[in-house]
Protein backbone atom coordinates (compact mmCIF):
# COMPACT_ATOMS: atom_id res chain seq x y z
CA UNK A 1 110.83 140.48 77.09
CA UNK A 2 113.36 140.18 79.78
CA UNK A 3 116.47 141.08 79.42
CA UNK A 4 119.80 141.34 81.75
CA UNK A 5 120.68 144.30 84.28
CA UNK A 6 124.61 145.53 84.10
CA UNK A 7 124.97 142.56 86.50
CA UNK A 8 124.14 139.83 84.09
CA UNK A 9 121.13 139.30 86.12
CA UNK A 10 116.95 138.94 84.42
CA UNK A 11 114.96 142.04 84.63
CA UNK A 12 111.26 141.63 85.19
CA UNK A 13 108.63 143.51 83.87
CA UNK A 14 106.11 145.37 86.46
CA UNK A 15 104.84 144.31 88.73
CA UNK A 16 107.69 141.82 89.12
CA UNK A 17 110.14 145.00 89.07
CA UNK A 18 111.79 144.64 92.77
CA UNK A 19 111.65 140.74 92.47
CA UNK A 20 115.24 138.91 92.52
CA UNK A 21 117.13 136.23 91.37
CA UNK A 22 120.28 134.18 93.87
CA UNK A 23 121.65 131.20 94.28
CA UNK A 24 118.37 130.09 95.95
CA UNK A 25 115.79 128.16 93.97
CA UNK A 26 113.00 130.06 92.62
CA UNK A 27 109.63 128.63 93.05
CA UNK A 28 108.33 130.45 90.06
CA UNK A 29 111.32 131.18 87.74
CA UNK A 30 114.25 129.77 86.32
CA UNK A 31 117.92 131.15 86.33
CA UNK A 32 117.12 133.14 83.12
CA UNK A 33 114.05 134.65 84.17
CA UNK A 34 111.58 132.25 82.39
CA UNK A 35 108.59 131.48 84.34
CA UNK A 36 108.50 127.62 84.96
CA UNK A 37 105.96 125.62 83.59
CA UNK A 38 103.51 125.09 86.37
CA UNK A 39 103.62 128.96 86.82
CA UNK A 40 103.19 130.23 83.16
CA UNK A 41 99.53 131.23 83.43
CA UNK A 42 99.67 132.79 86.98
CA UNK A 43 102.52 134.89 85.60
CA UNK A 44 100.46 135.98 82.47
CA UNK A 45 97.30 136.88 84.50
CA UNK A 46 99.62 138.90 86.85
CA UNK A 47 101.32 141.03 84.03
CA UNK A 48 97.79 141.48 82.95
CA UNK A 49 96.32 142.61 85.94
CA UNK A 50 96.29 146.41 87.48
CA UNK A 51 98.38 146.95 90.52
CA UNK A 52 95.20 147.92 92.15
CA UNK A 53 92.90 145.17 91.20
CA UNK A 54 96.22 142.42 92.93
CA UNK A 55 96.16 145.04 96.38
CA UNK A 56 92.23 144.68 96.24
CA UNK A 57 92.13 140.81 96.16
CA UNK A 58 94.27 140.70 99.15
CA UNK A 59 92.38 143.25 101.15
CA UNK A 60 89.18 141.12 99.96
CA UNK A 61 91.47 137.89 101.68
CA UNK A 62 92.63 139.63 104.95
CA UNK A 63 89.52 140.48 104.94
CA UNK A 64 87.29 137.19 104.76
CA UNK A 65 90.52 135.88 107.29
CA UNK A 66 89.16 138.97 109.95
CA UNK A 67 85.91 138.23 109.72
CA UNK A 68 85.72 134.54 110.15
CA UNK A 69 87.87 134.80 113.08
CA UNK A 70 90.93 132.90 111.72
CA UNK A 71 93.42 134.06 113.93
CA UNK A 72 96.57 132.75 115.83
CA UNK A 73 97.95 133.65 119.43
CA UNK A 74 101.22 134.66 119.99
CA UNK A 75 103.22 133.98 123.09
CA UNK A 76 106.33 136.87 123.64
CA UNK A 77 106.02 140.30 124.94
CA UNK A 78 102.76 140.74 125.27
CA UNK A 79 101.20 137.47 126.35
CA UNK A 80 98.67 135.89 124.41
CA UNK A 81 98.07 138.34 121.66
CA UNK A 82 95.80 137.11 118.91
CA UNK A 83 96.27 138.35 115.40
CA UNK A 84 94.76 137.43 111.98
CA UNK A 85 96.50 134.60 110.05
CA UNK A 86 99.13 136.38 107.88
CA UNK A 87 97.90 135.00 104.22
CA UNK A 88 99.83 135.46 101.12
CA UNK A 89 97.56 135.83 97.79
CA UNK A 90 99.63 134.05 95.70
CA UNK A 91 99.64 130.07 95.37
CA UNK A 92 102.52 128.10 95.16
CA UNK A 93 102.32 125.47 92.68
CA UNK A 94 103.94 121.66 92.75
CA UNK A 95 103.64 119.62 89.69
CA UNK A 96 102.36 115.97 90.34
CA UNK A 97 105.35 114.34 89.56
CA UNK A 98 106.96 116.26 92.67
CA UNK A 99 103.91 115.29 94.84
CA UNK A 100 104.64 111.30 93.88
CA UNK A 101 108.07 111.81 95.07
CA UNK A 102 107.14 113.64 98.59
CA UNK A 103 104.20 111.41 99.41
CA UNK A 104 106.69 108.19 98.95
CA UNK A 105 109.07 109.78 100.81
CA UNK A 106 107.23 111.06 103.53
CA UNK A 107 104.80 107.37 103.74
CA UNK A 108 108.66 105.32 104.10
CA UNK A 109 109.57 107.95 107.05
CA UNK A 110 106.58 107.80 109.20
CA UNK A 111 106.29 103.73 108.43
CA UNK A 112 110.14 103.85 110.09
CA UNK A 113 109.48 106.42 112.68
CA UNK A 114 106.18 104.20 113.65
CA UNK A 115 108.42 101.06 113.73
CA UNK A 116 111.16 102.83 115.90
CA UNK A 117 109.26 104.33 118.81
CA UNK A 118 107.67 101.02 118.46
CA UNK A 119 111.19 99.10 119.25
CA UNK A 120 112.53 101.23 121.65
CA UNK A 121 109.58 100.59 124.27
CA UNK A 122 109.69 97.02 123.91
CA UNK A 123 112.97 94.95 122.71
CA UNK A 124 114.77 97.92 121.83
CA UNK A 125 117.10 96.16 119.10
CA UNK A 126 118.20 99.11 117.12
CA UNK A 127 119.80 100.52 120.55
CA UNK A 128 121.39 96.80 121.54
CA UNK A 129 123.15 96.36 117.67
CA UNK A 130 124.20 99.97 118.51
CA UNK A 131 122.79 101.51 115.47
CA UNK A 132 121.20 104.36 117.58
CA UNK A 133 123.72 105.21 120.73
CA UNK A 134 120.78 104.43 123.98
CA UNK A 135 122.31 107.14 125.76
CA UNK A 136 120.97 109.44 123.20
CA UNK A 137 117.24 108.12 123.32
CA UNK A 138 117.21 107.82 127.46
CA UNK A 139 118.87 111.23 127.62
CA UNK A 140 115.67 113.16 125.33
CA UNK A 141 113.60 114.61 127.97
CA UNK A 142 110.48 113.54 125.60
CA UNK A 143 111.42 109.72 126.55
CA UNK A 144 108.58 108.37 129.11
CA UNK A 145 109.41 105.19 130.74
CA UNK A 146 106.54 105.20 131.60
CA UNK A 147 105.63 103.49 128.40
CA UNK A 148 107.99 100.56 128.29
CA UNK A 149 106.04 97.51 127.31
CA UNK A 150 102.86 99.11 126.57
CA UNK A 151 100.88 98.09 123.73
CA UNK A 152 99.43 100.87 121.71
CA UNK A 153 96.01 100.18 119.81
CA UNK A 154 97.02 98.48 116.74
CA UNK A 155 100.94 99.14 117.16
CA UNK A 156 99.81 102.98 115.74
CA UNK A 157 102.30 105.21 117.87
CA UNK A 158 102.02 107.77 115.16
CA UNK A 159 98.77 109.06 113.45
CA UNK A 160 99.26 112.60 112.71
CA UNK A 161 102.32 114.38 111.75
CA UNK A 162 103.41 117.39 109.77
CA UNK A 163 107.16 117.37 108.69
CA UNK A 164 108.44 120.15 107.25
CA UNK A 165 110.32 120.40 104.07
CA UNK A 166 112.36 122.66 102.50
CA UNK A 167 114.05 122.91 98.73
CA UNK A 168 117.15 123.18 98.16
CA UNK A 169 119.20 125.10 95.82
CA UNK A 170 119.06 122.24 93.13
CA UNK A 171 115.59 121.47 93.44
CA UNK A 172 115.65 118.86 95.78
CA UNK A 173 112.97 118.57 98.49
CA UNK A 174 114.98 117.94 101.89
CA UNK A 175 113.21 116.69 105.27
CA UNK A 176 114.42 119.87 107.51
CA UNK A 177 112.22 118.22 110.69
CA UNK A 178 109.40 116.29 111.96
CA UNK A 179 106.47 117.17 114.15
CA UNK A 180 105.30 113.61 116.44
CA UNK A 181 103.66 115.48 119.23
CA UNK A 182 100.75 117.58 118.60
CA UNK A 183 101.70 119.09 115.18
CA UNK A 184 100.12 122.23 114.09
CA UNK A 185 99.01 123.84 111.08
CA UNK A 186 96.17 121.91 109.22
CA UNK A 187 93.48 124.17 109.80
CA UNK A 188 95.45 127.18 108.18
CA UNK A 189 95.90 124.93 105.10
CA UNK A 190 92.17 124.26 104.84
CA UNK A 191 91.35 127.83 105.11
CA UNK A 192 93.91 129.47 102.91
CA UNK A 193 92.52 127.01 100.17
CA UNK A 194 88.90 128.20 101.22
CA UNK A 195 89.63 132.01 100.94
CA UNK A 196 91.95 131.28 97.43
CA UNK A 197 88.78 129.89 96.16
CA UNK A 198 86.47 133.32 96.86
CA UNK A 199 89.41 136.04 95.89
CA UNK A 200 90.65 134.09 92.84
CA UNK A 201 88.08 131.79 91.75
CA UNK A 202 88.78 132.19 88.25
CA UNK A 203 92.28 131.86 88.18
CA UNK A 204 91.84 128.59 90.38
CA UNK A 205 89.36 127.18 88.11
CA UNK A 206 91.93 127.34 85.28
CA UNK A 207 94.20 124.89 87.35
CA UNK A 208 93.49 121.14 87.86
CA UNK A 209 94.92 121.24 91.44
CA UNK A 210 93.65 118.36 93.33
CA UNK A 211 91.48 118.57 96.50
CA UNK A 212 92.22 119.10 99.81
CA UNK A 213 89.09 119.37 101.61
CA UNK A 214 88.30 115.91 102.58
CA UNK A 215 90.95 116.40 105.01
CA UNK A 216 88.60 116.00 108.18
CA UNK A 217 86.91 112.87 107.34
CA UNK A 218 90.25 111.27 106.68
CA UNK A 219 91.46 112.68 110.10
CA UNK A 220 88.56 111.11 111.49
CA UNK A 221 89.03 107.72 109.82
CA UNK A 222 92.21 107.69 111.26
CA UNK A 223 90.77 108.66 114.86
CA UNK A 224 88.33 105.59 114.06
CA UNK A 225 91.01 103.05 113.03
CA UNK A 226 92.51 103.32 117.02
CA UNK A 227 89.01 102.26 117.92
CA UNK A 228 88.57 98.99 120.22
CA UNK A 229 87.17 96.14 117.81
CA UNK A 230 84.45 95.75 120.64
CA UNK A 231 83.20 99.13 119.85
CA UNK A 232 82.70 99.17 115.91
CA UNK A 233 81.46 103.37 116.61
CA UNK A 234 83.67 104.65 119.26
CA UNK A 235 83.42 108.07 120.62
CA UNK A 236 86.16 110.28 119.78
CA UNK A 237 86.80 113.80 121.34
CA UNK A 238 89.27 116.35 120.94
CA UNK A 239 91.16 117.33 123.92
CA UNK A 240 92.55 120.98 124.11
CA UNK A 241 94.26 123.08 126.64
CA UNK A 242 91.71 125.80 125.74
CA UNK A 243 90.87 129.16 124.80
CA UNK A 244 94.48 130.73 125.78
CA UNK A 245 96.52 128.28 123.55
CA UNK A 246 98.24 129.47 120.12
CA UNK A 247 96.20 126.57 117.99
CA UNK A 248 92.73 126.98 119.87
CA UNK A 249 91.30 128.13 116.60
CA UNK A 250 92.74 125.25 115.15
CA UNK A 251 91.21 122.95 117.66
CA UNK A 252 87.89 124.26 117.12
CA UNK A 253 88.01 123.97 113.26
CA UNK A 254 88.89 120.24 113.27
CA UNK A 255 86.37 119.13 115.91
CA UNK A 256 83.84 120.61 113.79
CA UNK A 257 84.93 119.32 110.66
CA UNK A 258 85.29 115.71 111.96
CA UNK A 259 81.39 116.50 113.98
CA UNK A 260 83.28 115.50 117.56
CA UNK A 261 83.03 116.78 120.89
CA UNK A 262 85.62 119.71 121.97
CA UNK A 263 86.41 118.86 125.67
CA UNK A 264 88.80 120.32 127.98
CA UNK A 265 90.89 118.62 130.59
CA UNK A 266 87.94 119.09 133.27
CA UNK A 267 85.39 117.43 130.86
CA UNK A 268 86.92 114.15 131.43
CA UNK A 269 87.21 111.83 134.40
CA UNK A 270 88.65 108.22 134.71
CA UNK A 271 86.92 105.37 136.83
CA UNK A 272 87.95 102.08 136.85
CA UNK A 273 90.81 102.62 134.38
CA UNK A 274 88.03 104.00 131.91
CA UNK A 275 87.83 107.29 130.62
CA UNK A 276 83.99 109.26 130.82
CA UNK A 277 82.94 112.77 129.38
CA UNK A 278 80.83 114.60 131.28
CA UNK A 279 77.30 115.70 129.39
CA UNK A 280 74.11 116.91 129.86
CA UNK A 281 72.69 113.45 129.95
CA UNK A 282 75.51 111.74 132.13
CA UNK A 283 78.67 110.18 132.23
CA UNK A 284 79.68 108.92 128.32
CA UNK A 285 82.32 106.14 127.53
CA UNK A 286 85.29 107.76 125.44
CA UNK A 287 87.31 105.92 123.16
CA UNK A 288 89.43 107.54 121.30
CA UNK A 289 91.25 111.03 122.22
CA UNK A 290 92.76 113.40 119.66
CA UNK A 291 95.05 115.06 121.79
CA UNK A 292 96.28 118.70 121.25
CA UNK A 293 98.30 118.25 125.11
CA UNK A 294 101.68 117.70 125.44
CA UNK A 295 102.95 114.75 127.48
CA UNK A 296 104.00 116.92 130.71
CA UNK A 297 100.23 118.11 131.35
CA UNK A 298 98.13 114.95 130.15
CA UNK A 299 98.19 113.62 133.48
CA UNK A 300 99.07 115.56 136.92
CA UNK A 301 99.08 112.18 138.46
CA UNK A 302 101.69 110.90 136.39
CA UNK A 303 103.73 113.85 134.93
CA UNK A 304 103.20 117.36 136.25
CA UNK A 305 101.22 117.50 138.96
CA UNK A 306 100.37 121.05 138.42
CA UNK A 307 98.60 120.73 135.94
CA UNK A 308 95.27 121.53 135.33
CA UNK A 309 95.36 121.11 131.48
CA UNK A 310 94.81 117.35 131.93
CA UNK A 311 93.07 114.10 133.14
CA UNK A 312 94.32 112.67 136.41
CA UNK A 313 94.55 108.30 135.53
CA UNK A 314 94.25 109.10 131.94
CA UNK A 315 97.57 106.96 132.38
CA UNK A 316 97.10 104.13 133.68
CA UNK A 317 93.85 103.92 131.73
CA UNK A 318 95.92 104.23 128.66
CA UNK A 319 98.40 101.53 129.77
CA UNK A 320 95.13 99.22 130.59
CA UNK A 321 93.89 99.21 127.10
CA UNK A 322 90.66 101.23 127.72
CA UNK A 323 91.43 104.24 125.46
CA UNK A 324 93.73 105.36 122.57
CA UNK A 325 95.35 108.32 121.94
CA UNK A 326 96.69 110.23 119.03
CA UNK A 327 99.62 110.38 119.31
CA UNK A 328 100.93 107.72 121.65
CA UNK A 329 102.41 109.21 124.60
CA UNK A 330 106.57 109.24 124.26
CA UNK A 331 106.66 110.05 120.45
CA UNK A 332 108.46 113.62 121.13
CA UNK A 333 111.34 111.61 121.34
CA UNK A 334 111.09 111.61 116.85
CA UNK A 335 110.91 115.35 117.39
CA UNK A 336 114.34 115.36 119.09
CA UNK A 337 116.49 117.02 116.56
CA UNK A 338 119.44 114.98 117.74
CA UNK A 339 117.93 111.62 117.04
CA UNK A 340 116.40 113.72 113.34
CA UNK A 341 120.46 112.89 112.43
CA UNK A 342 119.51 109.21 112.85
CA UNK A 343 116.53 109.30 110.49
CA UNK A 344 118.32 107.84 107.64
CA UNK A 345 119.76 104.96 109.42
CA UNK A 346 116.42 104.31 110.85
CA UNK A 347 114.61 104.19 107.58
CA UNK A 348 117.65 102.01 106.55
CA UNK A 349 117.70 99.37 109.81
CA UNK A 350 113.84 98.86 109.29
CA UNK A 351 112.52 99.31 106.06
CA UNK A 352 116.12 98.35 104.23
CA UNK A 353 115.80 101.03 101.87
CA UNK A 354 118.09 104.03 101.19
CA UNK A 355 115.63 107.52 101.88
CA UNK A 356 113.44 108.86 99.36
CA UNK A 357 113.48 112.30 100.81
CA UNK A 358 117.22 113.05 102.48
CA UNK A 359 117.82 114.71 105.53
CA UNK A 360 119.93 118.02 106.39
CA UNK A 361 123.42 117.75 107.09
CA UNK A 362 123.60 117.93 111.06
CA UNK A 363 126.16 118.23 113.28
CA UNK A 364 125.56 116.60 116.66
CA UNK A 365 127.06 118.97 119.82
CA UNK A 366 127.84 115.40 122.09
CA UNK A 367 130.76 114.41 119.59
CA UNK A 368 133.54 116.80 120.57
CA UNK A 369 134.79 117.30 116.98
CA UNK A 370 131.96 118.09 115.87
CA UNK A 371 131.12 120.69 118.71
CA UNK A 372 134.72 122.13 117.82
CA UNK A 373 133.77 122.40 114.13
CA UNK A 374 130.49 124.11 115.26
CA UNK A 375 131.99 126.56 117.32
CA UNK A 376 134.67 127.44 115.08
CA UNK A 377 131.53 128.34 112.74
CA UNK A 378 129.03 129.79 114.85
CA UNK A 379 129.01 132.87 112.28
CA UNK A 380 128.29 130.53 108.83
CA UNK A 381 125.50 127.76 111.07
CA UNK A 382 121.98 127.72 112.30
CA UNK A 383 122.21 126.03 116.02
CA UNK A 384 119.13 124.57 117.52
CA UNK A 385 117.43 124.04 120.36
CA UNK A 386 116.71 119.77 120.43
CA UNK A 387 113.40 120.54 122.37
CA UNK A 388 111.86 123.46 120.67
CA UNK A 389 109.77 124.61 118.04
CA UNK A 390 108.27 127.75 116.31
CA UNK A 391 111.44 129.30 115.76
CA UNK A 392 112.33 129.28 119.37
CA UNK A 393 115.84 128.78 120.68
CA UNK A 394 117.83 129.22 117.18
CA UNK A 395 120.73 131.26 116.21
CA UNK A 396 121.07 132.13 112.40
CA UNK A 397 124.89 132.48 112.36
CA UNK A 398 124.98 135.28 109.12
CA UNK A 399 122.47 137.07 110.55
CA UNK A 400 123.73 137.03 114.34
CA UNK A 401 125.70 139.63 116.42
CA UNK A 402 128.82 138.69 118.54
CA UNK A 403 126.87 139.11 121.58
CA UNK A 404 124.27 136.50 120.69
CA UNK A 405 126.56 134.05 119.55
CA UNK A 406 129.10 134.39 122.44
CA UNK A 407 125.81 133.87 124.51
CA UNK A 408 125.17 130.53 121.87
CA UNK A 409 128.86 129.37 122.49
CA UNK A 410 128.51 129.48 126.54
CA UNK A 411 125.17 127.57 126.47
CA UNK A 412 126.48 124.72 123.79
CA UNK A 413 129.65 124.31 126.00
CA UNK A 414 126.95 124.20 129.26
CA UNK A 415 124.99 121.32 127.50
CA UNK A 416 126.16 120.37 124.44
CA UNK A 417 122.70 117.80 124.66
CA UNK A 418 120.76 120.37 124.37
CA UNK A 419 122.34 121.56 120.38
CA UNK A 420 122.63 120.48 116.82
CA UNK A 421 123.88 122.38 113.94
CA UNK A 422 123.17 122.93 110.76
CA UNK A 423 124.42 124.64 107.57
CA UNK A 424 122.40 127.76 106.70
CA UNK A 425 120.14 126.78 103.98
CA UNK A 426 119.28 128.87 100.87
CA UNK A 427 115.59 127.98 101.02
CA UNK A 428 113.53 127.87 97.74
CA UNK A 429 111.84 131.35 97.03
CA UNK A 430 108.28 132.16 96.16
CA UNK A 431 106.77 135.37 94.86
CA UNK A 432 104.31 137.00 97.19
CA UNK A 433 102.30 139.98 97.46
CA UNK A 434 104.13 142.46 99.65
CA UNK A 435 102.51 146.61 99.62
CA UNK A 436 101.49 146.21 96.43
CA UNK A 437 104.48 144.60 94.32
CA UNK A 438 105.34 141.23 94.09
CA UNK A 439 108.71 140.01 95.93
CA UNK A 440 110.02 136.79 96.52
CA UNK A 441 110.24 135.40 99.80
CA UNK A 442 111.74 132.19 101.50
CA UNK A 443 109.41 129.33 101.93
CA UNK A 444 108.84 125.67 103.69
CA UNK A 445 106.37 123.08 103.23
CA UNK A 446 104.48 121.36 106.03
CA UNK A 447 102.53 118.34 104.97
CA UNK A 448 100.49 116.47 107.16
CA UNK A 449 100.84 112.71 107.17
CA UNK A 450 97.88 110.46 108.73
CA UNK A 451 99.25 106.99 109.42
CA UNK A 452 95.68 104.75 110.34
CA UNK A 453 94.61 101.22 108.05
CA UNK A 454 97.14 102.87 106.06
CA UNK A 455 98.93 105.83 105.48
CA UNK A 456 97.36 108.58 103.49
CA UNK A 457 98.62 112.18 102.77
CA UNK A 458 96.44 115.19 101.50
CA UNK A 459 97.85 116.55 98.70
CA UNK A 460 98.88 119.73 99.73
CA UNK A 461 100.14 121.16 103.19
CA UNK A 462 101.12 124.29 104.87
CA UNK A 463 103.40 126.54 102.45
CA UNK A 464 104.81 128.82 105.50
CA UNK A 465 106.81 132.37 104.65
CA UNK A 466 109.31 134.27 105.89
CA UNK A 467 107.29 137.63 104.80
CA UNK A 468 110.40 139.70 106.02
CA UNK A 469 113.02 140.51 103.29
CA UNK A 470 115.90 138.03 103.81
CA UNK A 471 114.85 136.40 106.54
CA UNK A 472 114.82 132.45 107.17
CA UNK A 473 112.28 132.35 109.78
CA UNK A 474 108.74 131.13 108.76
CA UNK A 475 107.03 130.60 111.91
CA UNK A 476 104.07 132.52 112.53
CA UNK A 477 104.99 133.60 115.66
CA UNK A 478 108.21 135.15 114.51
CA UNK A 479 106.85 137.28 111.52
CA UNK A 480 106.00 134.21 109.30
CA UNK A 481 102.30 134.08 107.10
CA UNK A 482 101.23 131.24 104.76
CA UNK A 483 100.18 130.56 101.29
CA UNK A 484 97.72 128.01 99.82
CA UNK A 485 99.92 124.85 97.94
CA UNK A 486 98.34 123.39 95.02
CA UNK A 487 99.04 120.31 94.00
CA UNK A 488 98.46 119.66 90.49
CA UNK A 489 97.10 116.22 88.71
CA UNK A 490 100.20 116.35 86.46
């Protein structure tokens, strides 16, 4: 039974005793303490089970994580540390009538966000009927001119992207960003439903949650679909930075599930506008690259030139037609979470339709009312960084001191360009597994959207969590682990 504290609020039984109901939506219970549908028999089997038997399971997980070497790097103090993959034990569930409604929603935004970047390098009408202000779009530092006028293989600017998603208090799912560039994250979804399957097997079993490990032969039909019609079985590699970066794991994982060849920057070389990997047995053609570069290093001869990450003419053999890449170079601009504010209209101007899935309110730092609002409110709003990523260059207003947002204030007022705002949002909860009891703890979504002959979406994606107590922050890098999503048939 559960029954009220003095405070009106539902006590849970052990080993839900410390868990805690607010204003935020629960993943797993209702606002009287219920356990929702979906979550019923994962409830049950947790009352039922000894407090030692739940620690054991995820020892037996952080475990199988050690031991196959799924780890992650992180960049900060001490430079290039690699860790484990923080995994939570327990699943969070979505019911298939909540999966419909994401995968429509996300399918319309990528079809608009494929259509836009597509406009903008060639006629650029949404800037000339001034639904999108050009200033904003030339301004975004992840704008290459470079690409005016270039024709992509098959108009495909976009084939892989993870946006993330939040819920809010009312159950809503909300786009909170998108990923264009290189995003990250798949392989950590693959293997947290791999490990769920050896520490829980029976409880899994009892679900119908649909699969999600075809994943790398649909990436790799989408790697095929950028393919030249004159080659009907084009060579596709991977192209990484390399051992030091963050996602190298990653990297590795999805070359080997799609059977391609891992190559470095120094593997390639471009003659004649044509791009060759270097093998045992001589030069091979390459067709297609899956990059996991951004833009700046790709090329030295066109972008950085100090870079050694990349492949000098891989340009201008782009631009001639001889090789695709995923993703198009000059798609960052999507990630720009200025232009994120325009989303809507763009799904609107192309498609005609109203959004499935509805953004965050954002307040843009150019328009000077809005910047006054902002920093009038610096104490109640999360400010971002346009540019960055990982939970890099954000202030969480609540949780900030005077000093950091006086520091916020000066560097908005500097370059207001460089800022958006948002409110802080109560993100949905999920219980997790944390020494022993189970707590609930903020959580995203990141699905990942492939967008080749058409676009498909694995159901599933990256459930990230904020594993400390109250915090908002689910990156990885900033104290964030994961939890495998299961997405059930009904």
């Amino acid at each position: 039974m559960i029954l009220p504290d003095i405070s009106g609020r539902p006590t849970l039984p052990p080993p839900f005793s410390n868990y805690y109901l607010d204003i935020a939506y629960d993943e797993m219970f209702d606002a009287e303490g219920k356990p929702r549908t979906p979550y019923q028999e994962l409830y049950q089997r947790l009352l039922d089970m000894p407090a030692e038997m739940l620690f054991e399971r995820q020892r037996a997980a952080d475990v199988i994580f050690l031991n196959q070497g799924i780890t992650f790097t992180v960049y900060g103090e001490e430079e290039g540390t690699e860790r484990i993959w923080p995994y939570d034990l327990l699943p969070r569930i979505i019911t298939g009538a909540e999966w419909a409604m994401i995968e429509r929603g996300l399918t319309q935004r990528i079809t608009a966000l494929n259509l836009f970047l597509k406009d903008i390098y060639h006629e650029g009408r949404i800037l000339s009927d001034g639904v999108i202000p050009r200033a904003l779009v030339y301004s975004c530092r992840h704008f290459r001119r470079e690409m005016r006028g270039v024709k992509v293989p098959h108009g495909i600017y976009v084939s892989i992207v993870g946006s993330d998603l939040v819920r809010l208090p009312d159950g809503r799912f909300a786009v909170l960003e998108d990923n264009l560039r290189v995003p990250s994250g798949v392989s950590y979804m693959l293997a947290n439903r791999q490990v769920m399957k050896q520490v829980f097997p029976a409880l899994f079993g009892s679900y119908d949650v649909r699969p999600i490990d075809h994943y790398g032969q649909a990436l790799l039909g989408t790697l095929r679909a950028l393919g030249p019609a004159s080659r009907p079985d084009p060579i596709i590699v991977l192209l990484t930075p390399g051992v030091y970066n963050s996602a190298y794991f990653e990297h590795t994982f999805l070359a080997r599930q799609m059977g391609i060849e891992l190559v470095e920057g120094r593997d390639l070389l471009v003659h004649n506008n044509v791009v060759y990997m270097r093998t045992t047995g001589g030069l091979r053609r390459v067709d297609v690259i899956y990059r996991r570069i951004d833009d700046d290093f790709l090329d030295p001869l066109a972008f950085r030139p100090d870079s050694t990450l990349g492949v000098p003419g891989l340009l201008n053999a782009y631009r001639a037609g001889n090789v695709a890449l995923a993703n198009a170079i000059g798609t960052g601009i999507a990630d720009d979470k200025a232009l994120y504010a325009y989303v809507p209209a763009i799904i609107s101007y192309y498609l005609g339709e109203e959004p499935i899935l509805p953004n965050v309110e954002t307040f843009l730092l150019t328009d000077e009312s809005q910047r006054r609002y902002v920093l009038e409110r610096l104490h109640e709003l999360v400010v971002k960084a346009v540019g960055e990523s990982g939970g890099y260059g954000m202030l969480i207003g609540p949780y900030s001191t005077a000093t950091q947002r006086e520091e916020f204030r000066e560097q908005i007022n500097a370059n207001p360009r460089n800022y958006i705002a948002q409110p802080t949002l109560a993100l949905s909860r999920a219980p997790c597994v944390i020494e022993g009891q189970i707590e609930p703890r903020h959580v995203d979504l990141r699905p990942f959207i492939l967008n080749g002959e058409r676009v498909a979406i694995v159901p599933g994606g990256l459930t990230r969590v904020a594993l400390k107590r109250s915090s908002l922050v689910v990156n990885s890098s900033q104290g964030g682990g994961s939890k495998d999503t299961w997405v059930l048939h009904q």
